[in-house]
PDB file of N, CA and C in Angstrom:
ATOM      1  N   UNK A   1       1.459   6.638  13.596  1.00  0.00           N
ATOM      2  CA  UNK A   1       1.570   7.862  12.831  1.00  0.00           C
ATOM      3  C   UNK A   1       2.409   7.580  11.594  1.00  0.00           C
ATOM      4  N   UNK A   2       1.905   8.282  10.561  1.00  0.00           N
ATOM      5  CA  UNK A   2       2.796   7.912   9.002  1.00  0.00           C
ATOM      6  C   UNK A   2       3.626   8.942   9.074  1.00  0.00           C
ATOM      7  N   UNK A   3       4.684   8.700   7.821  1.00  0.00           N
ATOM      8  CA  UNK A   3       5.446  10.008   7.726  1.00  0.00           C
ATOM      9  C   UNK A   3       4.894  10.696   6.990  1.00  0.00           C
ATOM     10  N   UNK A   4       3.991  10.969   6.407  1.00  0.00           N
ATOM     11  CA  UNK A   4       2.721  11.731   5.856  1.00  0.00           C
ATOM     12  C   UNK A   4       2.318  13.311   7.021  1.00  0.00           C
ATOM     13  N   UNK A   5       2.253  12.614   7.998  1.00  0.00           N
ATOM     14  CA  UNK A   5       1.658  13.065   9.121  1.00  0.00           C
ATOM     15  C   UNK A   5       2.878  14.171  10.206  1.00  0.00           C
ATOM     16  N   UNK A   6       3.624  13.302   9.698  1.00  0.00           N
ATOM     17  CA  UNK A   6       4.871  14.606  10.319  1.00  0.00           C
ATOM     18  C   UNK A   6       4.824  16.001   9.772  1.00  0.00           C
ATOM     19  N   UNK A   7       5.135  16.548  11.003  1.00  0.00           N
ATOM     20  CA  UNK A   7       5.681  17.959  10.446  1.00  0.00           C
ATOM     21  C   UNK A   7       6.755  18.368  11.442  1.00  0.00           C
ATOM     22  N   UNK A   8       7.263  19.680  10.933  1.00  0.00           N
ATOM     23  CA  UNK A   8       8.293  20.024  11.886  1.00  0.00           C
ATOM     24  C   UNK A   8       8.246  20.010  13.118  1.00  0.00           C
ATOM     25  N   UNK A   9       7.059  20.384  14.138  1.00  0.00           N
ATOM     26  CA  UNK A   9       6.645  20.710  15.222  1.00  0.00           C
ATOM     27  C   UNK A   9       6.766  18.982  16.082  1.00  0.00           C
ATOM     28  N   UNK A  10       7.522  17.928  15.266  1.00  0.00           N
ATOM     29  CA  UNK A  10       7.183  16.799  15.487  1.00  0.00           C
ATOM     30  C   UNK A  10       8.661  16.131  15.935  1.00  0.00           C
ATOM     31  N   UNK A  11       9.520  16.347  16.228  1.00  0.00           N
ATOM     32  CA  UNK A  11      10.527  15.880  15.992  1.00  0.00           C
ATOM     33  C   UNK A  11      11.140  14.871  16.608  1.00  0.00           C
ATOM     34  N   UNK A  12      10.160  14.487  17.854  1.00  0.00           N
ATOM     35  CA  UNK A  12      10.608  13.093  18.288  1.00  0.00           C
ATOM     36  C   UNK A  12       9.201  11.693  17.934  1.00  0.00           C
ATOM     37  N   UNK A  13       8.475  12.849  17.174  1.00  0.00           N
ATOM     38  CA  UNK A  13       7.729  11.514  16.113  1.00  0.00           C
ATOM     39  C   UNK A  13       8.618  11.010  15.076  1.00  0.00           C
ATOM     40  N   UNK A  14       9.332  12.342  14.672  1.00  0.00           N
ATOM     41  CA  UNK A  14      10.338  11.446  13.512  1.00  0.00           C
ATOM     42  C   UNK A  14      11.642  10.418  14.047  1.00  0.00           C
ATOM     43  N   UNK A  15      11.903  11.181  15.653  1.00  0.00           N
ATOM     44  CA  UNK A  15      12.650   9.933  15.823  1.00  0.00           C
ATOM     45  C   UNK A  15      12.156   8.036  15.903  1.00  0.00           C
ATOM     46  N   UNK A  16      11.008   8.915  15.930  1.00  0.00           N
ATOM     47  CA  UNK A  16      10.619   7.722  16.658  1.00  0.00           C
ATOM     48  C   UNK A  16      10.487   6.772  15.417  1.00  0.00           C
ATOM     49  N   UNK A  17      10.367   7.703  14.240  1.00  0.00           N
ATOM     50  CA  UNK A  17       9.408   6.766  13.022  1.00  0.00           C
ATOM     51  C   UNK A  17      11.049   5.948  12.567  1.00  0.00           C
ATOM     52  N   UNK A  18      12.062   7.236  12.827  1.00  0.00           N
ATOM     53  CA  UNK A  18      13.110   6.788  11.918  1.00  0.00           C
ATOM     54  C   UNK A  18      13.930   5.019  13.019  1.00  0.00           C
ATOM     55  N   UNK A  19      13.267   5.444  14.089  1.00  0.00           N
ATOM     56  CA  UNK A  19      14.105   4.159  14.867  1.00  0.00           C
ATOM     57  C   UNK A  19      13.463   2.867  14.519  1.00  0.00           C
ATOM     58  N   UNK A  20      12.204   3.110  14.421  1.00  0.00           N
ATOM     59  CA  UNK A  20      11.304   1.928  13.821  1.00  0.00           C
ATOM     60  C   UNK A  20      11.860   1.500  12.405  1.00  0.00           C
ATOM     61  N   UNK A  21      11.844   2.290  12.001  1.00  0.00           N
ATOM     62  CA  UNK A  21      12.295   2.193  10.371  1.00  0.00           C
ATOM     63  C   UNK A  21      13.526   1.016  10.349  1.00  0.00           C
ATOM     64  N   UNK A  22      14.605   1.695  11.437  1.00  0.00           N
ATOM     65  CA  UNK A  22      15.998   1.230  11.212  1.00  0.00           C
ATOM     66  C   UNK A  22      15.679  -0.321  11.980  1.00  0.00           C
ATOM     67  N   UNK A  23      14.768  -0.452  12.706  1.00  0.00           N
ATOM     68  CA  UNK A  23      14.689  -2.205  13.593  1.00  0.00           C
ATOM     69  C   UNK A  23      13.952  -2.860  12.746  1.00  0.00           C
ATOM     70  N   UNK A  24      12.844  -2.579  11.724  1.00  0.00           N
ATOM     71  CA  UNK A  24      12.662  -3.478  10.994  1.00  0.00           C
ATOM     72  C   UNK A  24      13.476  -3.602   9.599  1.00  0.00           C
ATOM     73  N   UNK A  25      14.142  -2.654   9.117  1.00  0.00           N
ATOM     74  CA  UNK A  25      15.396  -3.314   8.182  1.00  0.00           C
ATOM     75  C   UNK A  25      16.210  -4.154   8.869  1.00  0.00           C
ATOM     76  N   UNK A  26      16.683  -3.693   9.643  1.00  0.00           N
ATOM     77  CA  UNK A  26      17.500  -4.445  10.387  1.00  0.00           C
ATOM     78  C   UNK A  26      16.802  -6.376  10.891  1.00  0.00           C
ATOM     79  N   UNK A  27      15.504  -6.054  11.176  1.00  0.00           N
ATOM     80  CA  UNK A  27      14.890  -7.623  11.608  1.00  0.00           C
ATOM     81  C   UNK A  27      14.690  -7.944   9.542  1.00  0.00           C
ATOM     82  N   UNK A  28      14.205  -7.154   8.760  1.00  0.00           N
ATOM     83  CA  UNK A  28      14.006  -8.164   7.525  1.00  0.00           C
ATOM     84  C   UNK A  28      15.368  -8.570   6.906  1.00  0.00           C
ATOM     85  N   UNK A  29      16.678  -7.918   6.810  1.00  0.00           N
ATOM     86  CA  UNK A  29      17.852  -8.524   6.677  1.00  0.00           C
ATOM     87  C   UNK A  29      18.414  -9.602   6.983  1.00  0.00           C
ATOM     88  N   UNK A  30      17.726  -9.543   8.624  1.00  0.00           N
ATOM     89  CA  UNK A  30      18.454 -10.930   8.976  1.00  0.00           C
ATOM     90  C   UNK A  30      17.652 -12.249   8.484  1.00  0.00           C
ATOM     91  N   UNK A  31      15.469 -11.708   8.404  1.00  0.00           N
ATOM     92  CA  UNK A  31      15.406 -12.720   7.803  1.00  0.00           C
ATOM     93  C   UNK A  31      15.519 -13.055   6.372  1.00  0.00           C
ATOM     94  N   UNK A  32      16.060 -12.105   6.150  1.00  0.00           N
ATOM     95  CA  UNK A  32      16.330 -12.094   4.293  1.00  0.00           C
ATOM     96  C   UNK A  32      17.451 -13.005   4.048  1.00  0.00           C
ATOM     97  N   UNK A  33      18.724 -12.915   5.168  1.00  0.00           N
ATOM     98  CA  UNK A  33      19.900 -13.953   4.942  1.00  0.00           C
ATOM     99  C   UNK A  33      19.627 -15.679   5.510  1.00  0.00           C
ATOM    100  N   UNK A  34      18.768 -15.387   6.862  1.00  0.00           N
ATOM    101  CA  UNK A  34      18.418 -16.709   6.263  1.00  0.00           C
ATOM    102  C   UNK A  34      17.502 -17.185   5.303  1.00  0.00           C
ATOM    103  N   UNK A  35      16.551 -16.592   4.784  1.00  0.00           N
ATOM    104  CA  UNK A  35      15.943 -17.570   4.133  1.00  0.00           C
ATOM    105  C   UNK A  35      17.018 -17.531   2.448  1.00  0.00           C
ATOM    106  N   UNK A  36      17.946 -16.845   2.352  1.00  0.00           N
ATOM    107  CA  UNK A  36      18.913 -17.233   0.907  1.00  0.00           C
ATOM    108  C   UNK A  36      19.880 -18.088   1.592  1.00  0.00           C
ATOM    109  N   UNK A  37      19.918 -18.099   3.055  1.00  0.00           N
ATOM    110  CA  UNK A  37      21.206 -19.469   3.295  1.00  0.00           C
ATOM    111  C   UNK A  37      20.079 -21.303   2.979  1.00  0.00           C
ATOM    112  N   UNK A  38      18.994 -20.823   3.428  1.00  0.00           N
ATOM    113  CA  UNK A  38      18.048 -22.265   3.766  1.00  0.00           C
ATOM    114  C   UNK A  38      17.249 -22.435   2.233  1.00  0.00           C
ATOM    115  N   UNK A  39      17.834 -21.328   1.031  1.00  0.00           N
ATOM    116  CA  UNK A  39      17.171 -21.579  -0.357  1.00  0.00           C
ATOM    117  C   UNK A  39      16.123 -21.826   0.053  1.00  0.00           C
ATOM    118  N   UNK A  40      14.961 -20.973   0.573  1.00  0.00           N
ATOM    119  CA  UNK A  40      13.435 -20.590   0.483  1.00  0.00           C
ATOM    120  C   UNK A  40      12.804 -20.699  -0.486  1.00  0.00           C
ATOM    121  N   UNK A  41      11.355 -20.084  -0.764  1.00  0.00           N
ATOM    122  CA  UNK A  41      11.088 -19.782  -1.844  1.00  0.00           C
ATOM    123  C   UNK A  41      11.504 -18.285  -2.683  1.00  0.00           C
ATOM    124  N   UNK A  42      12.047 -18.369  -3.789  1.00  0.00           N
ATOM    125  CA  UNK A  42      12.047 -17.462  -4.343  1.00  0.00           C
ATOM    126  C   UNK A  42      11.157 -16.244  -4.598  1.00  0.00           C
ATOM    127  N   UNK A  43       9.829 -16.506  -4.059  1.00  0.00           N
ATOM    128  CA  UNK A  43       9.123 -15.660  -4.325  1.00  0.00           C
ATOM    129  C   UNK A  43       9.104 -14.949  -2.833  1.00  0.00           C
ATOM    130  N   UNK A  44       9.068 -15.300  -2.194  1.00  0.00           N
ATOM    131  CA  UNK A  44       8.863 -15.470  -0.483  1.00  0.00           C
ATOM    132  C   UNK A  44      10.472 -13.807  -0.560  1.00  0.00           C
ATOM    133  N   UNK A  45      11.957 -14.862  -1.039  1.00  0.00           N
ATOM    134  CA  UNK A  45      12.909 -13.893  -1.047  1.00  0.00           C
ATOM    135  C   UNK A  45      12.480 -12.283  -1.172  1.00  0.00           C
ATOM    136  N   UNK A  46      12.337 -12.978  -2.722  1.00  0.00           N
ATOM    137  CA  UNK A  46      11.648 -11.151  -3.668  1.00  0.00           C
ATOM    138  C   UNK A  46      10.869 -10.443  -2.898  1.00  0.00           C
ATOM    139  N   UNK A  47       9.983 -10.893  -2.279  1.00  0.00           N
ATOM    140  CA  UNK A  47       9.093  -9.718  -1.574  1.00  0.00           C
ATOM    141  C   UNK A  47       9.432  -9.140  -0.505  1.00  0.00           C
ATOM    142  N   UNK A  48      10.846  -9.680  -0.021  1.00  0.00           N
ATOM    143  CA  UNK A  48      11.088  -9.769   1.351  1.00  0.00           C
ATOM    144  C   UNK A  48      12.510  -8.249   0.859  1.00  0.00           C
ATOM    145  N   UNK A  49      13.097  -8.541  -0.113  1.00  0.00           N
ATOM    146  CA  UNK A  49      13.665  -7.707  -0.602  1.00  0.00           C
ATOM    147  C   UNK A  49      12.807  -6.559  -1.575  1.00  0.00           C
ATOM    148  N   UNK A  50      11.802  -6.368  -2.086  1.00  0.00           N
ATOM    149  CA  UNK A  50      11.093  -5.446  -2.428  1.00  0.00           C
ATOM    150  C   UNK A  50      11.012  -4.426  -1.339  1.00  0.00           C
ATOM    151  N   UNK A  51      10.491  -5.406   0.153  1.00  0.00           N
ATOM    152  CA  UNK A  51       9.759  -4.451   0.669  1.00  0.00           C
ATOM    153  C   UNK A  51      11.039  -3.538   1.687  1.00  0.00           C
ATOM    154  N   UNK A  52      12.348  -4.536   1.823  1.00  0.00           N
ATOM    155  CA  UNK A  52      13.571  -3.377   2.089  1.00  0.00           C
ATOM    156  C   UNK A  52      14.021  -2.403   1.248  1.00  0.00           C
ATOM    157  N   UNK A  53      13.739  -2.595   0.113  1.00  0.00           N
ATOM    158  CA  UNK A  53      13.818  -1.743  -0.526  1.00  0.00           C
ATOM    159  C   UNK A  53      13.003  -0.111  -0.751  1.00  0.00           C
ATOM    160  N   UNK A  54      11.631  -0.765  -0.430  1.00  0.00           N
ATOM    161  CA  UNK A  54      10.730   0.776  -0.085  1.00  0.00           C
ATOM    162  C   UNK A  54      11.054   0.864   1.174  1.00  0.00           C
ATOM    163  N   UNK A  55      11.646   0.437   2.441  1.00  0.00           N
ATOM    164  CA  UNK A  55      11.794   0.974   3.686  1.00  0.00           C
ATOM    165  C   UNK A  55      12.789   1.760   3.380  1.00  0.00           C
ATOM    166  N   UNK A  56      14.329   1.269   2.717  1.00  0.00           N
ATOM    167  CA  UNK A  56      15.434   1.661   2.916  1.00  0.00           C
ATOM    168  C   UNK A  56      15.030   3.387   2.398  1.00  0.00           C
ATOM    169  N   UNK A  57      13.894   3.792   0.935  1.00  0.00           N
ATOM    170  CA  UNK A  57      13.825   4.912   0.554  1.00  0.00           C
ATOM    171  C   UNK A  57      12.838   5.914   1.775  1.00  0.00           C
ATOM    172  N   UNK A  58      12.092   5.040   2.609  1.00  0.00           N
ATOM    173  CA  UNK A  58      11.527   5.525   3.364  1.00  0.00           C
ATOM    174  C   UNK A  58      12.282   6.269   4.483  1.00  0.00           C
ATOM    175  N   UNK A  59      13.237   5.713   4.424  1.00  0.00           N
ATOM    176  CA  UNK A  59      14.096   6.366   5.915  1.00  0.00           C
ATOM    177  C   UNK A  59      15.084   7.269   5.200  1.00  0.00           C
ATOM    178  N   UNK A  60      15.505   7.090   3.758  1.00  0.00           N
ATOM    179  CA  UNK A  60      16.028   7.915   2.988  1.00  0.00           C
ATOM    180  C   UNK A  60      15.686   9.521   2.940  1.00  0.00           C
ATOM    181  N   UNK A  61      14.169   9.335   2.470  1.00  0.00           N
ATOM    182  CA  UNK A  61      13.506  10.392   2.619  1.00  0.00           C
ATOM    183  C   UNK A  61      13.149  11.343   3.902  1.00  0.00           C
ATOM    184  N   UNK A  62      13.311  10.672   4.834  1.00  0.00           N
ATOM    185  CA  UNK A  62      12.683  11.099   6.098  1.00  0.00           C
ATOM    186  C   UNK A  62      14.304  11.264   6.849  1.00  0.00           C
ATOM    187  N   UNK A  63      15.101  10.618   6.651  1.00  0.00           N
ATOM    188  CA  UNK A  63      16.353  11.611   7.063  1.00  0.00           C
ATOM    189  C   UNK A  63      16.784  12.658   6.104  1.00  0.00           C
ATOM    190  N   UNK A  64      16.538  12.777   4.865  1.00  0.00           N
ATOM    191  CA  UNK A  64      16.438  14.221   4.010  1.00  0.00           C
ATOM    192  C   UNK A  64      15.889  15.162   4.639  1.00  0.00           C
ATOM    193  N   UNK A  65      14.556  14.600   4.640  1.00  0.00           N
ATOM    194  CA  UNK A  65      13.738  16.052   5.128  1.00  0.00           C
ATOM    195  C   UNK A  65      14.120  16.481   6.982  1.00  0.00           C
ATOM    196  N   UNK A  66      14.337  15.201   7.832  1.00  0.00           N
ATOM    197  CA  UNK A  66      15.065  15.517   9.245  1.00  0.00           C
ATOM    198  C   UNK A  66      16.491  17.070   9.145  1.00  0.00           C
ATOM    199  N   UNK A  67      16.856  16.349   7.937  1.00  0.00           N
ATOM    200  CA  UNK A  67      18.563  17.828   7.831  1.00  0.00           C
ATOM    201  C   UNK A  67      18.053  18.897   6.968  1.00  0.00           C
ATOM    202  N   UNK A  68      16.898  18.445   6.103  1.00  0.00           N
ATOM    203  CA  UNK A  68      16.869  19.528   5.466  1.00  0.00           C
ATOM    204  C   UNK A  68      16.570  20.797   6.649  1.00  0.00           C
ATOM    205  N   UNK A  69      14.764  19.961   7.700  1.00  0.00           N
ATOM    206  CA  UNK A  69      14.674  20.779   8.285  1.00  0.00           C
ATOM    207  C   UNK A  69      15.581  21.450   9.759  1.00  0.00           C
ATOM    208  N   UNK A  70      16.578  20.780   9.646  1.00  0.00           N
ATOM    209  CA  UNK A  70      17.756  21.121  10.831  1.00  0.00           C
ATOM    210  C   UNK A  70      18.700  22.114  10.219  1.00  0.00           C
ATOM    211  N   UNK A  71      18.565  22.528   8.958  1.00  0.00           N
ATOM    212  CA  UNK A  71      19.249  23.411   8.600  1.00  0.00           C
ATOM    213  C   UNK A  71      18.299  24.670   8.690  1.00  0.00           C
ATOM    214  N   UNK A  72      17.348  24.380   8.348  1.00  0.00           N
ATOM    215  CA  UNK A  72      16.345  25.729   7.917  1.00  0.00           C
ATOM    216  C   UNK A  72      16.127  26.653   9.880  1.00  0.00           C
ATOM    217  N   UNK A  73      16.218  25.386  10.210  1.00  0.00           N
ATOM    218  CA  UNK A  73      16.059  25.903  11.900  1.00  0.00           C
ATOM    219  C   UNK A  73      16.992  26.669  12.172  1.00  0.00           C
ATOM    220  N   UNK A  74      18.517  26.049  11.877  1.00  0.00           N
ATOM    221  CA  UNK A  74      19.811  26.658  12.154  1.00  0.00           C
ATOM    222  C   UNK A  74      19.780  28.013  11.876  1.00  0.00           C
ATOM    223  N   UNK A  75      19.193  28.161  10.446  1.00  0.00           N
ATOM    224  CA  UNK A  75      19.475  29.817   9.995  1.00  0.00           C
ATOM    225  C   UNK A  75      18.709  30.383  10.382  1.00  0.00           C
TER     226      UNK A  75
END
């Protein structure tokens, strides 16, 4: 399931998306430090950091909208 596909009625899809989210930053970090300790290829690096970079906004977004909609519930 995408986060496209969420909606409120969903809320342990979003856990679920956001836990996924957080184990593969977490697995491309580590291989992101080794391959800058073992000087890889540079190109190999970059993409490897591009693509933490759209995860990191991905889980950004999707814990926004998680509080936004935990507030709207609250009231």
């Amino acid at each position: 399931m995408t986060t496209s596909n969420l909606t409120a009625l969903e809320p342990d899809a979003e856990r679920d998306e956001l836990a996924r989210l957080v184990r593969r930053i977490q697995t491309l970090t580590l291989e992101l430090r080794e391959a800058q300790r073992r000087e890889l290829d540079r190109a190999e690096i970059e993409t490897t950091e591009c693509t933490l970079e759209q995860l990191r906004w991905r889980l950004a977004a999707i814990a926004r909208r998680t509080a936004t909609e935990a507030l709207v519930n609250a009231a």
